[in-house]
C-alpha atoms as a PDB file:
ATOM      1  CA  UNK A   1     -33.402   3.823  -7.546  1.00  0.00           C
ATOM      2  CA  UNK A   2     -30.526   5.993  -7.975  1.00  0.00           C
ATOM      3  CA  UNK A   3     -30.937   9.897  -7.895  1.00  0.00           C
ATOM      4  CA  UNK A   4     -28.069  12.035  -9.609  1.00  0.00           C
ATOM      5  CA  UNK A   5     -29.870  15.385  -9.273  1.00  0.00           C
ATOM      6  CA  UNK A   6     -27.995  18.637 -10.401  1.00  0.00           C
ATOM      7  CA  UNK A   7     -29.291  22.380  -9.374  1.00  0.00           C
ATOM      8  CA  UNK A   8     -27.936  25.042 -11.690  1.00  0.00           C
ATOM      9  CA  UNK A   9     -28.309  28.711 -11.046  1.00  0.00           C
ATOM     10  CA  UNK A  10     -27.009  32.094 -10.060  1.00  0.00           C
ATOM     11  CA  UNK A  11     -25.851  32.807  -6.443  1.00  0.00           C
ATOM     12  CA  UNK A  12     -29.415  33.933  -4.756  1.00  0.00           C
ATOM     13  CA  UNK A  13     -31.801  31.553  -7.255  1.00  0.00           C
ATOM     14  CA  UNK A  14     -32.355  29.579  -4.364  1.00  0.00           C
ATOM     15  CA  UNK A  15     -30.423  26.536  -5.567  1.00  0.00           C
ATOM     16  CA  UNK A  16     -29.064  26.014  -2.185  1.00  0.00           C
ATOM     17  CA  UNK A  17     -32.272  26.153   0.181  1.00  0.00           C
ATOM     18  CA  UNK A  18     -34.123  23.750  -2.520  1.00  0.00           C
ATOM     19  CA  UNK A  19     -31.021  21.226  -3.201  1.00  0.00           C
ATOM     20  CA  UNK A  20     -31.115  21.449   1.195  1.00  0.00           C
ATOM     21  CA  UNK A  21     -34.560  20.424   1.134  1.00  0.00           C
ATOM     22  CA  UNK A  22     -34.645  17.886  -1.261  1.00  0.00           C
ATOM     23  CA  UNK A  23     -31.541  16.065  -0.500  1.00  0.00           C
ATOM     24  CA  UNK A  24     -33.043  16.052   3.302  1.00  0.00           C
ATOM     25  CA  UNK A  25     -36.147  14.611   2.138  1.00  0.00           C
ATOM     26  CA  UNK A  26     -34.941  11.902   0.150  1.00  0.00           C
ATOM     27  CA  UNK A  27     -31.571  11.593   2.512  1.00  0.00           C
ATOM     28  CA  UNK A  28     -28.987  11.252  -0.197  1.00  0.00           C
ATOM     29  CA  UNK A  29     -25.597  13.508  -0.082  1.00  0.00           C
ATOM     30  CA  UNK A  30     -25.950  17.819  -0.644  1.00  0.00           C
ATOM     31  CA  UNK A  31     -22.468  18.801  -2.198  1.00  0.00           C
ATOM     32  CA  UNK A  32     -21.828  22.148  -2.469  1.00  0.00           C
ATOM     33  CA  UNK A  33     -18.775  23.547  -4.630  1.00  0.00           C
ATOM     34  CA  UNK A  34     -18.355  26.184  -2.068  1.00  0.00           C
ATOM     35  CA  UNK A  35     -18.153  23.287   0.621  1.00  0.00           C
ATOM     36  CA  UNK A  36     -16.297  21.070  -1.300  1.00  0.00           C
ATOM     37  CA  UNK A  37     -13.608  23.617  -1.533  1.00  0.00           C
ATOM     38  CA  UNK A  38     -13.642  24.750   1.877  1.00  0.00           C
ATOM     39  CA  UNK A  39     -13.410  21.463   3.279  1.00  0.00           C
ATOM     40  CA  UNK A  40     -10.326  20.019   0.744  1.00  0.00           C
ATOM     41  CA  UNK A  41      -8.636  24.054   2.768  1.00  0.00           C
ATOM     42  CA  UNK A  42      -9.232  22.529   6.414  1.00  0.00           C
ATOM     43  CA  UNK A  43      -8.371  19.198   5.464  1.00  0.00           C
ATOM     44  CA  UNK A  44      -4.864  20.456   5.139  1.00  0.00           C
ATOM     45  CA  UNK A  45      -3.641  18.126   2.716  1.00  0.00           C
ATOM     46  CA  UNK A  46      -1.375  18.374  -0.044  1.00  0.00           C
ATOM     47  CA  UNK A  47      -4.516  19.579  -2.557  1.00  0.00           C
ATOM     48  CA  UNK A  48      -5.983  21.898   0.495  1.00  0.00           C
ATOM     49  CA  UNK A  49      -2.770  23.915   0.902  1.00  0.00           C
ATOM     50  CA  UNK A  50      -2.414  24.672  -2.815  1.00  0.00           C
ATOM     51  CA  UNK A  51      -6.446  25.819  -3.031  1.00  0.00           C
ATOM     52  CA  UNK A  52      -5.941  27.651  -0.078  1.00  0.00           C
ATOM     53  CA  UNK A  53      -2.956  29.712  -1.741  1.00  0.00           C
ATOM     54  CA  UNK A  54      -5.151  29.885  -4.585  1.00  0.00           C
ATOM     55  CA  UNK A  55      -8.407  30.954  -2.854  1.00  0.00           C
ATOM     56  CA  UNK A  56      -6.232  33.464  -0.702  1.00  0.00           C
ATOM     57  CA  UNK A  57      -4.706  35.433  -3.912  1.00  0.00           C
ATOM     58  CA  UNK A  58      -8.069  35.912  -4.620  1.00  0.00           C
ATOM     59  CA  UNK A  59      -8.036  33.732  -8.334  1.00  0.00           C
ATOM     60  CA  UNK A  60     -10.163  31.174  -9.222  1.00  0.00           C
ATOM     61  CA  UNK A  61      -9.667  27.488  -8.455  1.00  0.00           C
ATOM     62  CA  UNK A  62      -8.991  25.753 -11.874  1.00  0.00           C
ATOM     63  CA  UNK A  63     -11.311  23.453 -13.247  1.00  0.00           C
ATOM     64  CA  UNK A  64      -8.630  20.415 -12.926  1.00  0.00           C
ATOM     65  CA  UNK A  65      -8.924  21.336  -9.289  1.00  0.00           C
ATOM     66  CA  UNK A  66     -12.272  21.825  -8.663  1.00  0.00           C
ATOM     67  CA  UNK A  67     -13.050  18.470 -11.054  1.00  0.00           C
ATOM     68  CA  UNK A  68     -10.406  16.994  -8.956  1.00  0.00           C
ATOM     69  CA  UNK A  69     -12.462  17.508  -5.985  1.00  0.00           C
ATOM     70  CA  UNK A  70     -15.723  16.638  -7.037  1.00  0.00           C
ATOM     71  CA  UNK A  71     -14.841  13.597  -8.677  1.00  0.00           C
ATOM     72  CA  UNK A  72     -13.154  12.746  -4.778  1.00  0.00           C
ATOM     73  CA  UNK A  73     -16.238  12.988  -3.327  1.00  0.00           C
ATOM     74  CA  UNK A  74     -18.598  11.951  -5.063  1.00  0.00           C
ATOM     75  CA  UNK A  75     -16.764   8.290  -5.547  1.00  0.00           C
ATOM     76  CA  UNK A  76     -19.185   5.815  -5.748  1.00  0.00           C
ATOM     77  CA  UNK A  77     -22.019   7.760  -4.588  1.00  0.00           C
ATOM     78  CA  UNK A  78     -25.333   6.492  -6.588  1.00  0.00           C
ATOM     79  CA  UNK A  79     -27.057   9.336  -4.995  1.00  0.00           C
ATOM     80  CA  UNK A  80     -26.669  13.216  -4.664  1.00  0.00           C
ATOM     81  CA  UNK A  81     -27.286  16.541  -5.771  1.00  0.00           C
ATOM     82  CA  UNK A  82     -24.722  18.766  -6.972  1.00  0.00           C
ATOM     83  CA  UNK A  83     -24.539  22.613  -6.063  1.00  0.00           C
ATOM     84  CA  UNK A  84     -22.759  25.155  -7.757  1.00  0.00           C
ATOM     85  CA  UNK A  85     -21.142  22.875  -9.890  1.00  0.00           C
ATOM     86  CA  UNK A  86     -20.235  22.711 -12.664  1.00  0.00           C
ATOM     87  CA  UNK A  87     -20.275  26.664 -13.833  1.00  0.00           C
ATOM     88  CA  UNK A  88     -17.699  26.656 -16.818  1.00  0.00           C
ATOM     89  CA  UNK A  89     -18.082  24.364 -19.823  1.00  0.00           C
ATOM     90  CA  UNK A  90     -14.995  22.548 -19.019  1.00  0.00           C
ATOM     91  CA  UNK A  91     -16.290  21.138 -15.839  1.00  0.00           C
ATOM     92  CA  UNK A  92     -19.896  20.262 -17.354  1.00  0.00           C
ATOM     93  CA  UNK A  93     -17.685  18.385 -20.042  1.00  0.00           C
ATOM     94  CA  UNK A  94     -15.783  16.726 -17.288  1.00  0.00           C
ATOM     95  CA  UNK A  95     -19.131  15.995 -15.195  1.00  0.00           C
ATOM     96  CA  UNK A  96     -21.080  14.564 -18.676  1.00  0.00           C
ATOM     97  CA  UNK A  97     -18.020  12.083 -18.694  1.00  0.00           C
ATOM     98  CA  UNK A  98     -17.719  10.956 -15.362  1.00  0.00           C
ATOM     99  CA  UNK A  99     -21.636  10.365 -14.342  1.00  0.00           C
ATOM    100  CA  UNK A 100     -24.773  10.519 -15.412  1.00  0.00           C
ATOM    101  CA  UNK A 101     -27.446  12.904 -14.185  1.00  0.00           C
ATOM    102  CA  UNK A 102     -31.520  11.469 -13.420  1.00  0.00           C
ATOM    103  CA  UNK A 103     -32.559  15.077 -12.978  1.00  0.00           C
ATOM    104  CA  UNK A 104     -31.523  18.747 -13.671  1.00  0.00           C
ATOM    105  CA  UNK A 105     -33.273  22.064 -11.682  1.00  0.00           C
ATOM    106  CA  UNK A 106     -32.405  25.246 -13.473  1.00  0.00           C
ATOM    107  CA  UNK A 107     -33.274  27.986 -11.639  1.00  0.00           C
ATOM    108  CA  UNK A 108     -31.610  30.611 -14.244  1.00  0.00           C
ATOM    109  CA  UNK A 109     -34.187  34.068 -14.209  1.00  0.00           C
ATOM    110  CA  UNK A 110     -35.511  34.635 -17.317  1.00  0.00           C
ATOM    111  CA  UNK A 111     -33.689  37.145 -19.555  1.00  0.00           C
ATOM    112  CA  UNK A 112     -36.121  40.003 -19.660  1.00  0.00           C
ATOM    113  CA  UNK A 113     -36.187  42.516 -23.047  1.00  0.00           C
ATOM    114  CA  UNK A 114     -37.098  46.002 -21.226  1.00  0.00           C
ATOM    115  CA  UNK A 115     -38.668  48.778 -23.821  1.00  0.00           C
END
């Protein structure tokens, strides 16, 4: 049985330490945007160099990019969990159309109305 798991939440949720966990427990691949990223910058290819000037000026890393990435690694993985990814609509739009998900963890805080 396959397990396409997806943990969505704000930095500090926990979505890290419980995507960790779970993807130790049931030993299928943890990928972490922030990891991804990192790793494409000490790869030093062609695709590292130009996210590294990117990360460096201190902008974001397109979606193309990051999608570009993502869809790298997880190849023909029929199991992981994704982390920190996707957080902008075009890269949930990109994700809905390259793989399915079996499970999604939102650890979003709920919005709180204060009188």
């Amino acid at each position: 049985m396959t397990k396409k798991i997806l943990f969505l939440g704000p930095a500090g949720s926990g979505k890290g330490t419980q995507s960790t966990k779970l993807a130790e427990k049931f030993a299928i691949e943890h990928l972490s945007t922030g990891d991804l990223i990192r790793g494409e910058i000490k790869s030093g290819s062609d695709l590292g160099n130009q996210v590294k000037a990117i990360v460096e000026s201190g902008a974001l890393v397109s979606d193309d990019i990051v999608n570009e990435i993502v869809k790298a690694k997880l190849g023909n993985l029929d199991a992981f969990i994704l982390d920190g990814y996707p957080r902008t609509l075009g890269q949930a739009e990109f994700l809905a159309t390259y793989t399915g998900l079996d499970y999604i963890f939102d650890l979003f805080p709920k919005l709180r109305t204060w009188v």
